[in-house]
Each structure stands twice: as C-alpha cells, then as structure tokens.
Protein backbone atom coordinates (compact mmCIF):
# COMPACT_ATOMS: atom_id res chain seq x y z
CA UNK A 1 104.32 156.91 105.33
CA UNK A 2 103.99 160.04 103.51
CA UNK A 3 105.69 161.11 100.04
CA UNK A 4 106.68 164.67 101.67
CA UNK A 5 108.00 162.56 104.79
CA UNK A 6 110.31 160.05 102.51
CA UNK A 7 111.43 162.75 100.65
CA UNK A 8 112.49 164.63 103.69
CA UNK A 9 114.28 161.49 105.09
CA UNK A 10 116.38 161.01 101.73
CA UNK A 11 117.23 164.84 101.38
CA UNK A 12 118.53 165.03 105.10
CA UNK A 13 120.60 161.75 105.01
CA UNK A 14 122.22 163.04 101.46
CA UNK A 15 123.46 166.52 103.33
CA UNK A 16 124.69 163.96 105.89
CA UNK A 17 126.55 161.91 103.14
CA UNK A 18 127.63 165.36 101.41
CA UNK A 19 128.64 166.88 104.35
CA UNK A 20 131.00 163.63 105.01
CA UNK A 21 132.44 163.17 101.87
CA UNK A 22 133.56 167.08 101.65
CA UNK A 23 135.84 166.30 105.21
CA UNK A 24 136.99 163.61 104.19
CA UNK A 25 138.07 165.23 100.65
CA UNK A 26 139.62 168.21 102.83
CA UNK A 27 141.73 165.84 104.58
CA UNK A 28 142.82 163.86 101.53
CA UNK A 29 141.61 160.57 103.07
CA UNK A 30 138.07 158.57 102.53
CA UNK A 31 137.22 156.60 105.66
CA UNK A 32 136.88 152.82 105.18
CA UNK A 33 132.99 152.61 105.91
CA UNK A 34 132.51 155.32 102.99
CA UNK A 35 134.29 152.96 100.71
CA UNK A 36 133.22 149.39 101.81
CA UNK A 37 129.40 148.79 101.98
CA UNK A 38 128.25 148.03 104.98
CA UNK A 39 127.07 144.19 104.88
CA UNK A 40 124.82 142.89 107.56
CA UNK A 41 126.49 139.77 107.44
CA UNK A 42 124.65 138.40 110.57
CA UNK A 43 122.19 137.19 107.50
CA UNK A 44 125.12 135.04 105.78
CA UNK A 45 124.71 131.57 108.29
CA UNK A 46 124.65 129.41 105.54
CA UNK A 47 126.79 130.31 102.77
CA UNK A 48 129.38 132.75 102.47
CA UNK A 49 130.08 132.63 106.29
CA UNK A 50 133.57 133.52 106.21
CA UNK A 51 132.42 136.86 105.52
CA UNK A 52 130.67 136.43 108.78
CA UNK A 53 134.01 135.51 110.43
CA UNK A 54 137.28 135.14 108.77
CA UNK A 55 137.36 131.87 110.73
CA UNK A 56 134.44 130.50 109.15
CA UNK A 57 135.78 128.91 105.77
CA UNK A 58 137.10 126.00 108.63
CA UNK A 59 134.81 126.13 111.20
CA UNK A 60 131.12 124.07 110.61
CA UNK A 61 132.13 124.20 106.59
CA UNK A 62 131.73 120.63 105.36
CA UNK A 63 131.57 120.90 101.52
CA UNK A 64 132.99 123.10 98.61
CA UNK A 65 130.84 125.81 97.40
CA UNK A 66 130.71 127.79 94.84
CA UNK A 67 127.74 130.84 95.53
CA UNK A 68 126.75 134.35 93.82
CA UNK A 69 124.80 136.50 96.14
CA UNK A 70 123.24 139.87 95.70
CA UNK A 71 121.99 142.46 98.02
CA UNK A 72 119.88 145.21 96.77
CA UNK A 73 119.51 147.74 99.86
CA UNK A 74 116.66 149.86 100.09
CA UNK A 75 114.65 148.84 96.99
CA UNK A 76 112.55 152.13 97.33
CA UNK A 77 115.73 154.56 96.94
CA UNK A 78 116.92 155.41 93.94
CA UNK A 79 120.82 154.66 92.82
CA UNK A 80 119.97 152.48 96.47
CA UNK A 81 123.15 150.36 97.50
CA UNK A 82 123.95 147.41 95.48
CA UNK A 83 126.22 144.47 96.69
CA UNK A 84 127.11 141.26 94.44
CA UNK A 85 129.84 138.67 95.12
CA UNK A 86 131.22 135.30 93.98
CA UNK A 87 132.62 132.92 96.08
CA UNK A 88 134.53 129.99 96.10
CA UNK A 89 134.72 128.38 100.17
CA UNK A 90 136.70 125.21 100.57
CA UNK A 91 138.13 123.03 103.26
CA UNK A 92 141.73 122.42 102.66
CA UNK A 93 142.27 119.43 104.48
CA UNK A 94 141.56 118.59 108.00
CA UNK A 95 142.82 121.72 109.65
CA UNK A 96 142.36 124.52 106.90
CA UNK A 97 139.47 126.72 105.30
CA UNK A 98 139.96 128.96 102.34
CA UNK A 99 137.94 131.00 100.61
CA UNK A 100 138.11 133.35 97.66
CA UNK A 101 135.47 136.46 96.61
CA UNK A 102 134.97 138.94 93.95
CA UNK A 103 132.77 141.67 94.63
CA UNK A 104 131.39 145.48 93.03
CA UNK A 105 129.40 147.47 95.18
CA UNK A 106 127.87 150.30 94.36
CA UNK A 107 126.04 153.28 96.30
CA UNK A 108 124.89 155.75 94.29
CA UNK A 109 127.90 157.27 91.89
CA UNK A 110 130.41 155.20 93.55
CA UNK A 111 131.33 151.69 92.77
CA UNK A 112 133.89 149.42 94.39
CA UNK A 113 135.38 146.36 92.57
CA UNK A 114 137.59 144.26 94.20
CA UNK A 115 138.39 140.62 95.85
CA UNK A 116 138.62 139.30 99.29
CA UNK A 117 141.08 136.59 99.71
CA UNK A 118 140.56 134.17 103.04
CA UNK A 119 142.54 131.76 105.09
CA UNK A 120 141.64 129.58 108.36
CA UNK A 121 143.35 127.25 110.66
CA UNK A 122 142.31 125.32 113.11
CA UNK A 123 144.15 123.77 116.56
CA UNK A 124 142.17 120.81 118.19
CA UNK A 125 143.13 121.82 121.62
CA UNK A 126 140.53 118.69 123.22
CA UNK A 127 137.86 116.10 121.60
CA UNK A 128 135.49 119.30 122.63
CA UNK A 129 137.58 122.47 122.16
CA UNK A 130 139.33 123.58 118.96
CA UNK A 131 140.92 126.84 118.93
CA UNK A 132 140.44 128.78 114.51
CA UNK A 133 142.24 132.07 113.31
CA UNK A 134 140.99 133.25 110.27
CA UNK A 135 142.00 136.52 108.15
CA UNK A 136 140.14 137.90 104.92
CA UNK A 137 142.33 140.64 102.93
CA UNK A 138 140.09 142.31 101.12
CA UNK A 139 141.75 144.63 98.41
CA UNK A 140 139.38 146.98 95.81
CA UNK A 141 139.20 150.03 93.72
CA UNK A 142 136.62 153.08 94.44
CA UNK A 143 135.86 154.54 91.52
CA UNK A 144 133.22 156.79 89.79
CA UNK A 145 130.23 154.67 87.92
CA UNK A 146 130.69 154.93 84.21
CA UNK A 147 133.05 158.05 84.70
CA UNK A 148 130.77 160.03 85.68
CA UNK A 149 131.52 163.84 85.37
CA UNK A 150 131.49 165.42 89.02
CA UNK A 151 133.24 168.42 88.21
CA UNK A 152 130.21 170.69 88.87
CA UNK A 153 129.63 168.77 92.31
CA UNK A 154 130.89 170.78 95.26
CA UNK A 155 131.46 167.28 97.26
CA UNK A 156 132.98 164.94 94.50
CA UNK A 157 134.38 167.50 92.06
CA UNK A 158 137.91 166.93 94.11
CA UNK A 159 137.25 162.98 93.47
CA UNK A 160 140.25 160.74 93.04
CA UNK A 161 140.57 156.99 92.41
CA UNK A 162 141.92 154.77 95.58
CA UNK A 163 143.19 151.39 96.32
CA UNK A 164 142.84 150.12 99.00
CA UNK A 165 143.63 146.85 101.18
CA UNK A 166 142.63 145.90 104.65
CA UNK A 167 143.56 142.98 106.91
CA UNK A 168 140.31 141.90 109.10
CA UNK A 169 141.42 139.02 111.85
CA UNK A 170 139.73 136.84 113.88
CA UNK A 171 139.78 134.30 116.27
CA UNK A 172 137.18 131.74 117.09
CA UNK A 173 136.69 128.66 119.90
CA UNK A 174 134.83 126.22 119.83
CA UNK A 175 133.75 124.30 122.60
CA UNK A 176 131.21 121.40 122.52
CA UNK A 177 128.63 123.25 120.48
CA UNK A 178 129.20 126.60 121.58
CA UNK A 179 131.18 129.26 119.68
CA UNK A 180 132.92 132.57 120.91
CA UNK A 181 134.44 134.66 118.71
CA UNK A 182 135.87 138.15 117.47
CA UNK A 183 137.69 139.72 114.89
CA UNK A 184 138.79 143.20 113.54
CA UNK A 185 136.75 144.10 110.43
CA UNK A 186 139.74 146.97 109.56
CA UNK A 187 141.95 146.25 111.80
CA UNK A 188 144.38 147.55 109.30
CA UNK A 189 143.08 149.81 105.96
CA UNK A 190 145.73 150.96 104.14
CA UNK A 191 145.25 153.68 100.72
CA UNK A 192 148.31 152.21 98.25
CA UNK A 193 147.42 155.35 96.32
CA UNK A 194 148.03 157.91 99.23
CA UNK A 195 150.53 155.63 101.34
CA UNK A 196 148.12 156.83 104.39
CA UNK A 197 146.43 154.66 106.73
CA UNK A 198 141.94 155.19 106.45
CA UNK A 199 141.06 154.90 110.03
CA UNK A 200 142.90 155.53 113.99
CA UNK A 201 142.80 152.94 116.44
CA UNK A 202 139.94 154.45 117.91
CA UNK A 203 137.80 154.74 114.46
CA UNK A 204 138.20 150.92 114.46
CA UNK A 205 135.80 148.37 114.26
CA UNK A 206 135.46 145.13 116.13
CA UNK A 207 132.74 142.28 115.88
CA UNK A 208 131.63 139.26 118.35
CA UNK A 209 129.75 136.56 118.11
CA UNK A 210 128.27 133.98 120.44
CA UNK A 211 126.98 130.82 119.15
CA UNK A 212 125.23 127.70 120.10
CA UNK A 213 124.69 124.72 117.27
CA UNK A 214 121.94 122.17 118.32
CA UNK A 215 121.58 118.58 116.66
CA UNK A 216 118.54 117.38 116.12
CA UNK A 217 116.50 113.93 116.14
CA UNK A 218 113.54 113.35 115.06
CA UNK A 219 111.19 110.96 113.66
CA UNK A 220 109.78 113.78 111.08
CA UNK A 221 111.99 113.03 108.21
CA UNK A 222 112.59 116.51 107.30
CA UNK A 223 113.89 117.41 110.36
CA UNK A 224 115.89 114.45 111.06
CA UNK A 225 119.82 115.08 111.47
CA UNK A 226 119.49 118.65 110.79
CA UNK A 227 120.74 121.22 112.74
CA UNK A 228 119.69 124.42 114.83
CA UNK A 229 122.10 127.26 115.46
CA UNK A 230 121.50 130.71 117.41
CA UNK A 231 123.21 133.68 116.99
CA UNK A 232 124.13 136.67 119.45
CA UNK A 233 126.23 139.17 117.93
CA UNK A 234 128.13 142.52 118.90
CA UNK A 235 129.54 145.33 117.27
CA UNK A 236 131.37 148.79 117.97
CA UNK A 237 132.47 151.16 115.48
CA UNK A 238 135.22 153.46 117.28
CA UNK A 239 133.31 155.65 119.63
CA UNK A 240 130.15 156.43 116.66
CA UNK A 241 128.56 152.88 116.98
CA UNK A 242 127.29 149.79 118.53
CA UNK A 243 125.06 147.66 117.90
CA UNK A 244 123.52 143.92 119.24
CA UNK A 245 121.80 141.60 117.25
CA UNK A 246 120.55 137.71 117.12
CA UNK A 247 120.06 135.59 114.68
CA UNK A 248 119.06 131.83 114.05
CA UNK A 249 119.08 129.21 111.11
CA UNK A 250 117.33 125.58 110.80
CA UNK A 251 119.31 123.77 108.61
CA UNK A 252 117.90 120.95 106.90
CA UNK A 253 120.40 118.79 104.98
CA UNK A 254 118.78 117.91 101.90
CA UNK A 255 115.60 119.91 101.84
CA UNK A 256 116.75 123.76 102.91
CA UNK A 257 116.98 125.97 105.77
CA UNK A 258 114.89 128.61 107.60
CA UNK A 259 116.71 131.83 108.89
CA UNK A 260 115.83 135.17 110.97
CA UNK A 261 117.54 138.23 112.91
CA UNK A 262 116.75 141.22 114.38
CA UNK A 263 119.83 143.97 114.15
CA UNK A 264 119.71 147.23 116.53
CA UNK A 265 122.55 149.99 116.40
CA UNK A 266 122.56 152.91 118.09
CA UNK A 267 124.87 155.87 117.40
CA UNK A 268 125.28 158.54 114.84
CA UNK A 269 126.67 156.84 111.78
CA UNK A 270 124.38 153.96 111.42
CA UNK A 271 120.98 154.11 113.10
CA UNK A 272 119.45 151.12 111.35
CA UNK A 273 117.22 148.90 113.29
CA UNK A 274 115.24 146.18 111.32
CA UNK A 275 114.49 142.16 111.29
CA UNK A 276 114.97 139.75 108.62
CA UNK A 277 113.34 136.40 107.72
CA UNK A 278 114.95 134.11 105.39
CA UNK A 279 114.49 130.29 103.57
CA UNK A 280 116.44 128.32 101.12
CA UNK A 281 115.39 125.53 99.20
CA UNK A 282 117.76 122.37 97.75
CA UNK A 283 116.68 121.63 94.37
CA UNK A 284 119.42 119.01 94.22
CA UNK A 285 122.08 117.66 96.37
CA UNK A 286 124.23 119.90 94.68
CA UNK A 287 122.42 122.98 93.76
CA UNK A 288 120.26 125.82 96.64
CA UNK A 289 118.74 128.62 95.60
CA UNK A 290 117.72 131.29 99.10
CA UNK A 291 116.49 134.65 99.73
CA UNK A 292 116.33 136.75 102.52
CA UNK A 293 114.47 139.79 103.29
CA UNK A 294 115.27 142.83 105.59
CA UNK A 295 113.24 145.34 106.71
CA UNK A 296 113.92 148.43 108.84
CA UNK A 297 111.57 149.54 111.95
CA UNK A 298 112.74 153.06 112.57
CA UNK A 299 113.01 155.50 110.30
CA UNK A 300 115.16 153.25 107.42
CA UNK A 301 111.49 151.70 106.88
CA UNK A 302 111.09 154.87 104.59
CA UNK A 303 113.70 153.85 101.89
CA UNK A 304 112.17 150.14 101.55
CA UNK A 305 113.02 146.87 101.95
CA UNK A 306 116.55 145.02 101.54
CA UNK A 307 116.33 141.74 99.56
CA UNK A 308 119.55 139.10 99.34
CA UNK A 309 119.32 136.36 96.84
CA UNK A 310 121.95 133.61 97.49
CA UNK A 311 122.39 130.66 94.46
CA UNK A 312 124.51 127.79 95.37
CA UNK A 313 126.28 125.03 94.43
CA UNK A 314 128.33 122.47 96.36
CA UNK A 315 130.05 119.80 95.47
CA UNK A 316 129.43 116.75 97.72
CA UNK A 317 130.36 113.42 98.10
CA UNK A 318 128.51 110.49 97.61
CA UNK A 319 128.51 110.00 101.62
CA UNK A 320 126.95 113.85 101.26
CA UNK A 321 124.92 112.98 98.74
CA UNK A 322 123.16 109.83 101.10
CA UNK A 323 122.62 112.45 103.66
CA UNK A 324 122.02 115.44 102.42
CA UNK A 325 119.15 114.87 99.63
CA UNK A 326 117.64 111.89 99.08
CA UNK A 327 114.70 110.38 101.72
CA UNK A 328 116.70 107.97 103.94
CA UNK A 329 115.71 104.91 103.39
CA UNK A 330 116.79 102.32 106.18
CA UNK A 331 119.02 99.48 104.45
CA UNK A 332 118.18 95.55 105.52
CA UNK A 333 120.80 93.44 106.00
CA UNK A 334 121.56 91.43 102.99
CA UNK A 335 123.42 88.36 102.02
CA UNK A 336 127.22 89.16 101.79
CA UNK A 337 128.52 88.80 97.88
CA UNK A 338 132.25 88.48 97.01
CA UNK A 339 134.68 91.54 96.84
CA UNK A 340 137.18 92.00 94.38
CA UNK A 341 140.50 91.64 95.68
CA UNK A 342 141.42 95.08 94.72
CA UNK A 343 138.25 95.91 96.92
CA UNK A 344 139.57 94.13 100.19
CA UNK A 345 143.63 95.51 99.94
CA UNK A 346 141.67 99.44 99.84
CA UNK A 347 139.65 98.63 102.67
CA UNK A 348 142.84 97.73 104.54
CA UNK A 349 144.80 100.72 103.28
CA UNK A 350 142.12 102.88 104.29
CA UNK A 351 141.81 101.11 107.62
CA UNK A 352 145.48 101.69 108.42
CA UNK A 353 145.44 105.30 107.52
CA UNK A 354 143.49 106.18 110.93
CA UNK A 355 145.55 103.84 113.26
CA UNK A 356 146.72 106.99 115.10
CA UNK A 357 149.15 104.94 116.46
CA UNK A 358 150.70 101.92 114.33
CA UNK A 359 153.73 103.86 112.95
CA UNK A 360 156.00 100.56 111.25
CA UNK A 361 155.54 100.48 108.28
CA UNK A 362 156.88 96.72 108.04
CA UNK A 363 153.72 95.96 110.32
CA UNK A 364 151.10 97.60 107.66
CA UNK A 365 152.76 95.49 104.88
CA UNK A 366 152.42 92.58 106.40
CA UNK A 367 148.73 93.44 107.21
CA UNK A 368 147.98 94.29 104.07
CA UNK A 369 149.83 91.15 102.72
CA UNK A 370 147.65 88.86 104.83
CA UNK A 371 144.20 90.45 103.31
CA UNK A 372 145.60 90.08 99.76
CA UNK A 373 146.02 86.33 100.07
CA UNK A 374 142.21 85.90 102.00
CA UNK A 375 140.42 85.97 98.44
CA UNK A 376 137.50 84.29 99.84
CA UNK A 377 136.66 87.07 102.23
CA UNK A 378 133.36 88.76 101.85
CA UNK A 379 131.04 91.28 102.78
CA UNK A 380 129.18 94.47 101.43
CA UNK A 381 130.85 98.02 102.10
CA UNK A 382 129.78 101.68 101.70
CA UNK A 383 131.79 104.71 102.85
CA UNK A 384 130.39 104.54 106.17
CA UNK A 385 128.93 101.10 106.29
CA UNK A 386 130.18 97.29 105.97
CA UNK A 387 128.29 94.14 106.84
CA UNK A 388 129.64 91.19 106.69
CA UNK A 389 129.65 87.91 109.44
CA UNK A 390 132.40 87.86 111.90
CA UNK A 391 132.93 84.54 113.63
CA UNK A 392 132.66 84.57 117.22
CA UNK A 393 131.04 88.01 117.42
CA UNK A 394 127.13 88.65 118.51
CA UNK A 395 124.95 90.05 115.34
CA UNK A 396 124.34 93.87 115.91
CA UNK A 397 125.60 97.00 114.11
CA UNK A 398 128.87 98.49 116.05
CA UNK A 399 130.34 102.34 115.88
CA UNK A 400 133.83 100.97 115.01
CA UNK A 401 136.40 104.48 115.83
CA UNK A 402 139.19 102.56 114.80
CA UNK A 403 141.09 99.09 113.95
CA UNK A 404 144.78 97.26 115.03
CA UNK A 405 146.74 94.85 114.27
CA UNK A 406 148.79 94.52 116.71
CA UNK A 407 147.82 93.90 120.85
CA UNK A 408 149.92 96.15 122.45
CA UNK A 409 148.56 98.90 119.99
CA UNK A 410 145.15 98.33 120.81
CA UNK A 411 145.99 98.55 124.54
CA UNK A 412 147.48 101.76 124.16
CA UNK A 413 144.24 103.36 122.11
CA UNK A 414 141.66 102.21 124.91
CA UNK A 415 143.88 103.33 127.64
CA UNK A 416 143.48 106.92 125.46
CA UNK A 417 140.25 106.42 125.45
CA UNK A 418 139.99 105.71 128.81
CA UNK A 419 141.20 108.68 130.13
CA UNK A 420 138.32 110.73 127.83
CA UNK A 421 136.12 109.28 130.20
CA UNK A 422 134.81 106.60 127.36
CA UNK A 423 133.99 103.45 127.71
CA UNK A 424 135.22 101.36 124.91
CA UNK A 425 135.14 97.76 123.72
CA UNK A 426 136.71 95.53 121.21
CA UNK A 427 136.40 92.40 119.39
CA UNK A 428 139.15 90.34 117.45
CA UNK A 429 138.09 89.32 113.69
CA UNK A 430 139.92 86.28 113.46
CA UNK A 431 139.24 85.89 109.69
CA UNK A 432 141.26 89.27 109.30
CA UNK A 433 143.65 89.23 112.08
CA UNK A 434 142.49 92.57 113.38
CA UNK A 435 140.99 93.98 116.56
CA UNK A 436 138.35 96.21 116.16
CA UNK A 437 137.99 99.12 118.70
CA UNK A 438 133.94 100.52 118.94
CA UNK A 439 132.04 102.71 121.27
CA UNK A 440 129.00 101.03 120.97
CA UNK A 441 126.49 98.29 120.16
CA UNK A 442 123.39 98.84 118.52
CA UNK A 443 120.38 96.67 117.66
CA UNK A 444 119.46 98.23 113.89
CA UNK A 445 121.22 99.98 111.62
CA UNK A 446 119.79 103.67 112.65
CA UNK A 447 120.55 103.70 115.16
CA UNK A 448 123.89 102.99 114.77
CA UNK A 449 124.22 105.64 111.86
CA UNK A 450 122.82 108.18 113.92
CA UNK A 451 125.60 107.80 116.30
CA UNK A 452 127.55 108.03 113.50
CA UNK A 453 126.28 111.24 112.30
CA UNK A 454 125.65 112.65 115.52
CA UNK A 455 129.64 112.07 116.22
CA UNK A 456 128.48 110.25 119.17
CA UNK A 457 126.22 112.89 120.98
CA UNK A 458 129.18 115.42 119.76
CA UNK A 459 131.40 113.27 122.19
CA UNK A 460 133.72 111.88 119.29
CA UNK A 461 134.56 114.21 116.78
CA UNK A 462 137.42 111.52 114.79
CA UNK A 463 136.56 109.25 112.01
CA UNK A 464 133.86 106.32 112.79
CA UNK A 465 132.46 104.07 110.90
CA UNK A 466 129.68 101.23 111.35
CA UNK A 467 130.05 97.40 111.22
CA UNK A 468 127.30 95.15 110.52
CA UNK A 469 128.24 91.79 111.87
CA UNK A 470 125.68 89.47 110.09
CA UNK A 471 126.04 85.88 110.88
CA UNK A 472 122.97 84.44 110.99
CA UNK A 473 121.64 84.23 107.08
C-alpha cells in the first residue's frame, strides 16, 4: 500500500464525486444517497436497531435506551465521513416500539443535521408468529460546513440549502425464532425546498433481512441465558447496486456481547467490500459502552479503517436488573414471614389482570375481598417468584401461566391450551380460593426459572411466573 497508489485512489473517487454532484446540480435535484450517509447498519444488532429495521424499536427490544453512537469512516481520509446520533428506543406497551434520533453527518464540506422519528406495531397472529410494521421518517437539512465559500468551485459554486423528508417502511415476521423482513429505505424522498421528488421508482432502494435468534443454556455462567442471533442480509439500490452480507451477535445479559459481519456490494456506486468485528462490555446493569471496527478488503482498504463507538444506557427493572448483571445466585427455600395486607390485595390485583378470560368485575371484587380478610396468609414474593406452602399440593417449584377463580373459567383456559398442543395442569389453593393453571413441575428452583426465562423452550410467549410450594419446614 503505496502513498502514490492511495493518492491515486482518493483523486479518482473525488472526480467520481465531482462529476456527480455537477448532474445532479444541472438537474436541480441532489439524489438521496448524496445527502444521507450511507450507514452499514448490519453492525447496529444491539442498540439502535430500528435503524436496522423500522420494525425493530418492537421487535426483540426489551428495555428503554438511551445511546450516542459515532462512526468515523475511513480514519485515513481526510474531511473522511463522520456520522453521530442520539437515540431514545422504547417499548410502548405490549404491542408498540418507538424510537426517536438526532443525527449530523458530515462528508467532507457537507453536513446534514436532522432527526429520524420511528413507530412499530406488532399483530400476534399465533403463540409462534407475530406479524411488525415499522416506519422511520427521517427529516434533515444539507448544508455547507461552517458556510463555507464554494463560489470558486465549479461543482458546488451552484450549491443551495435542501430539506428534505423521507418515509422508509418495513415489515417484519416473526416466527418461532426466525425473522424475515424488508423495508424501503426511500421509499418516498421528498425536497420541501424544490417541491420535487429525489429518486424514481427504479433509483429506489430496498433491504432484507433473514434472521435466526438462538437461546442458550449453559452451565458457564457467562453464557447462561444469553442469546445467539445470525444475520443474512440483502440489498439493491435501483439498477446501480446490490449487495449480501451476514452478520452475528452473542449477547450476554449482564456481561456484554460479541459481534461480526462481512458486507459485499457489487455495482458502480458503492463497491465496498470489508468485515467487521465488534464487543461491548456492561459496566453496570444500566450503563454499556461498545465498539466496532470495519475494515475494507478491496480497494476501500486504502482510505483506512471505520471505527463505531456505541455508549449506552438502559433503564431496567429490578426483574432486569436480577438477570441482566449480577452473578445468579440460586435462592434456597426459606421460612415464609408475614405479608402486609396491602402486600396480599396487590398480589391479587396483579393476579387478576392476566385472567384473559374472567371479565365480571363483581367476581374480581369478591376475590379480592376474600384475600383482604385472610390476614394470616403468608409467603415470600418477588416479581417472578413466590414461595409459600399450599395445603394439599406436593413441594416443587411450578411455571404458573395463569390463575382463576372461578371453575368454569379455568375449564375454558385449559381447553385453550389444549388445542396449542400443551399439556397443562392445575391445582386448587384452598387457603386462597383459587385454581392455579401451570405447565410444569420442577424439582429446584432453576430449573423452574429457566423455563421461565426461556418462555418455555420459546413455546409460551404470555406472562409466567413460578410458585414455590414449600410445606415441609
């Protein structure tokens, strides 16, 4: 890699750039990819996804994050490209994703400042198929760095400021642990300035992506209940472009995450080919700091590497928080201590939330009547844990998916379940009055959380929770 040979590379691909901007001046119009760095978001599995996939602020996103991430593109190129962005990614309850970003990128003279504004929804079709659309409407400003003064330059001396908004859709399913997906990265691009559409139907460009998330289980602690997901992606830009890549990340709630691609194009406008390798670290539950770096192996390799720092913070619950960080420590049963009574009417609340189907509300306020009077009850109760004896019921840990008070409800739910092809079983508390509804027995209590976790081999994706029965102190 020669000095006379880089310099060669970066003089030919600036009469290239040149050459583009002056057409696109003569026709009063500046194509989208001249205005919107290209980001190889195939890197972006573990924070700021929806930029992967407008559908990816719901799908796989389990906390709030806030991130800033930076990508400094060809480190060996002067005035090289320059991306940062803030983001905000959010469920919004069980069905929607949202997520908010403000970005400047710059490539050489040219800067772009702007937000992208994101919404997701999702449609549980099955227990194993949910159908997400997602959109992101990004909407920026190109203008000149610092006001810089082009007038001498045959290519920008014609320069003028633009708006501009685009509408990039997608659509994801999920099925079991696979994903298929595609959306429109400018489907629409519109210039407020010039009232003119940026790009043809046939200058448009359309991602895919096929993906495959793998739980594991292991007995190395670090690896235990995280999560492997591979990547195969596709890409064509009008008739210029296409490219393949893959990609996989190792999540590791807790401790970090391991990532790498490989991205190929081939075509005119972008001839990039290169590899990336990637790692984040958690230095608390809350807080990740991650890098990733890219590297080209054709001809790119001459302008440097690409580096993307990623720092995070999420804010997680103190379920999360048990999971995600701290060395699991497995819990013995203890001796059950009273409740408050305040304690035992939320339980019940809660409980009554997820009966799916108890819909009187004469019958939950009689329910919850009943616990308020049993002040003696008692037992010890996390978010996804309770143990406490249970007369007439064996000692074990049990996946409880839900809880009745009345028979004929009950009857109905396992007939439901029935027809999913599970197998369920109940028990009546008859300290409580309720009939408890679980998918399985365990001997110890990780077993039974790993269920949990695992949403039941990825069988039961609804709320579960695990019940200790303890009766022999």
């Amino acid at each position: 890699m020669t000095t006379i040979s880089k310099l060669v590379f970066v003089l030919t691909s600036t009469l290239i750039a040149t050459s583009s901007v002056i057409k696109a001046q003569s026709q009063e119009q500046v194509s989208v990819r001249s205005q919107f760095i290209d980001i190889s978001n195939q890197n972006l599995l573990k924070y700021n996804r929806s930029l992967f996939h407008p559908a990816f602020s719901y799908v796989h996103q389990e906390t709030q994050d806030l991130s800033i991430y930076s990508r400094i593109q060809w480190v060996e190129l002067d005035n090289s490209p320059k991306s940062y962005f803030f983001n905000y990614t959010s469920r919004a309850g069980e069905r929607v994703g949202t997520s908010v970003s403000l970005f400047q990128q710059n490539v050489g003279i040219l800067t772009n400042f702007g937000a992208i504004v994101n919404g997701a929804y999702g449609i549980q079709l099955d227990d194993k198929v949910t159908l997400s659309f997602g959109v992101n409407i990004p909407i920026f400003r190109t203008s000149l760095v610092n006001n810089a003064d082009v007038t001498n330059d045959p290519a920008l001396g014609n320069f003028e400021e633009s708006v501009v908004v685009i509408a990039q859709p997608g659509i994801n399913l999920s099925i079991g642990r696979f994903d298929i997906g595609i959306y429109g990265q400018n489907l629409v691009d519109y210039n407020l300035k010039t009232s003119e559409s940026l790009t043809n139907f046939d200058e448009k460009t359309f991602s895919t992506h096929f993906m495959y998330s793998h739980p594991i289980k292991s007995s190395v602690q670090f690896l235990d209940e995280s999560t492997l997901r591979i990547v195969a992606t596709g890409l064509i830009e009008g008739s210029d472009a296409s490219q393949l890549g893959a990609s996989a990340i190792l999540d590791m709630p807790g401790y970090g995450w391991f990532q790498a691609g490989y991205n190929g194009f081939s075509g005119f406008r972008n001839e990039f080919k290169g590899y990336s390798v990637g790692a984040g670290f958690k230095m608390s539950p809350e807080l990740a700091v991650g890098m990733v770096y890219e590297k080209g192996t054709n001809v790119s390799s001459l302008l440097g590497p690409t580096y993307e720092i990623t720092v995070a913070y999420s804010f997680v619950s103190k379920k999360q928080k048990q999971r995600g960080y701290a060395p699991k420590k497995r819990r013995k049963p203890t001796k059950t201590s009273s409740t408050p009574e305040k304690a035992v009417v939320n339980e019940v609340e809660e409980r009554v939330k997820i009966d799916s189907i108890q819909t009187e509300s004469a019958v939950e306020a009689n329910t919850i009547d009943r616990f308020r009077t049993n002040k003696s009850t008692k037992f010890e109760k996390t978010e996804t844990l309770e143990l406490r004896p249970v007369d007439g019921v064996a000692d074990g840990f049990y996946l409880v998916v839900n809880v009745f008070a009345e028979k004929q409800n009950l009857n109905r739910f396992l007939i439901d379940l029935a027809k999913k092809k599970f197998q369920p079983k109940y028990f009546y508390d008859s300290g409580r009055k309720f009939y408890y509804v679980y998918l399985e027995k365990y001997d110890n209590e990780d077993e039974a959380e790993k269920a949990r976790v695992s949403q039941y081999g990825g069988r039961y994706t609804a709320d579960s929770w695990v019940l200790g029965v303890l009766n022999k102190l």
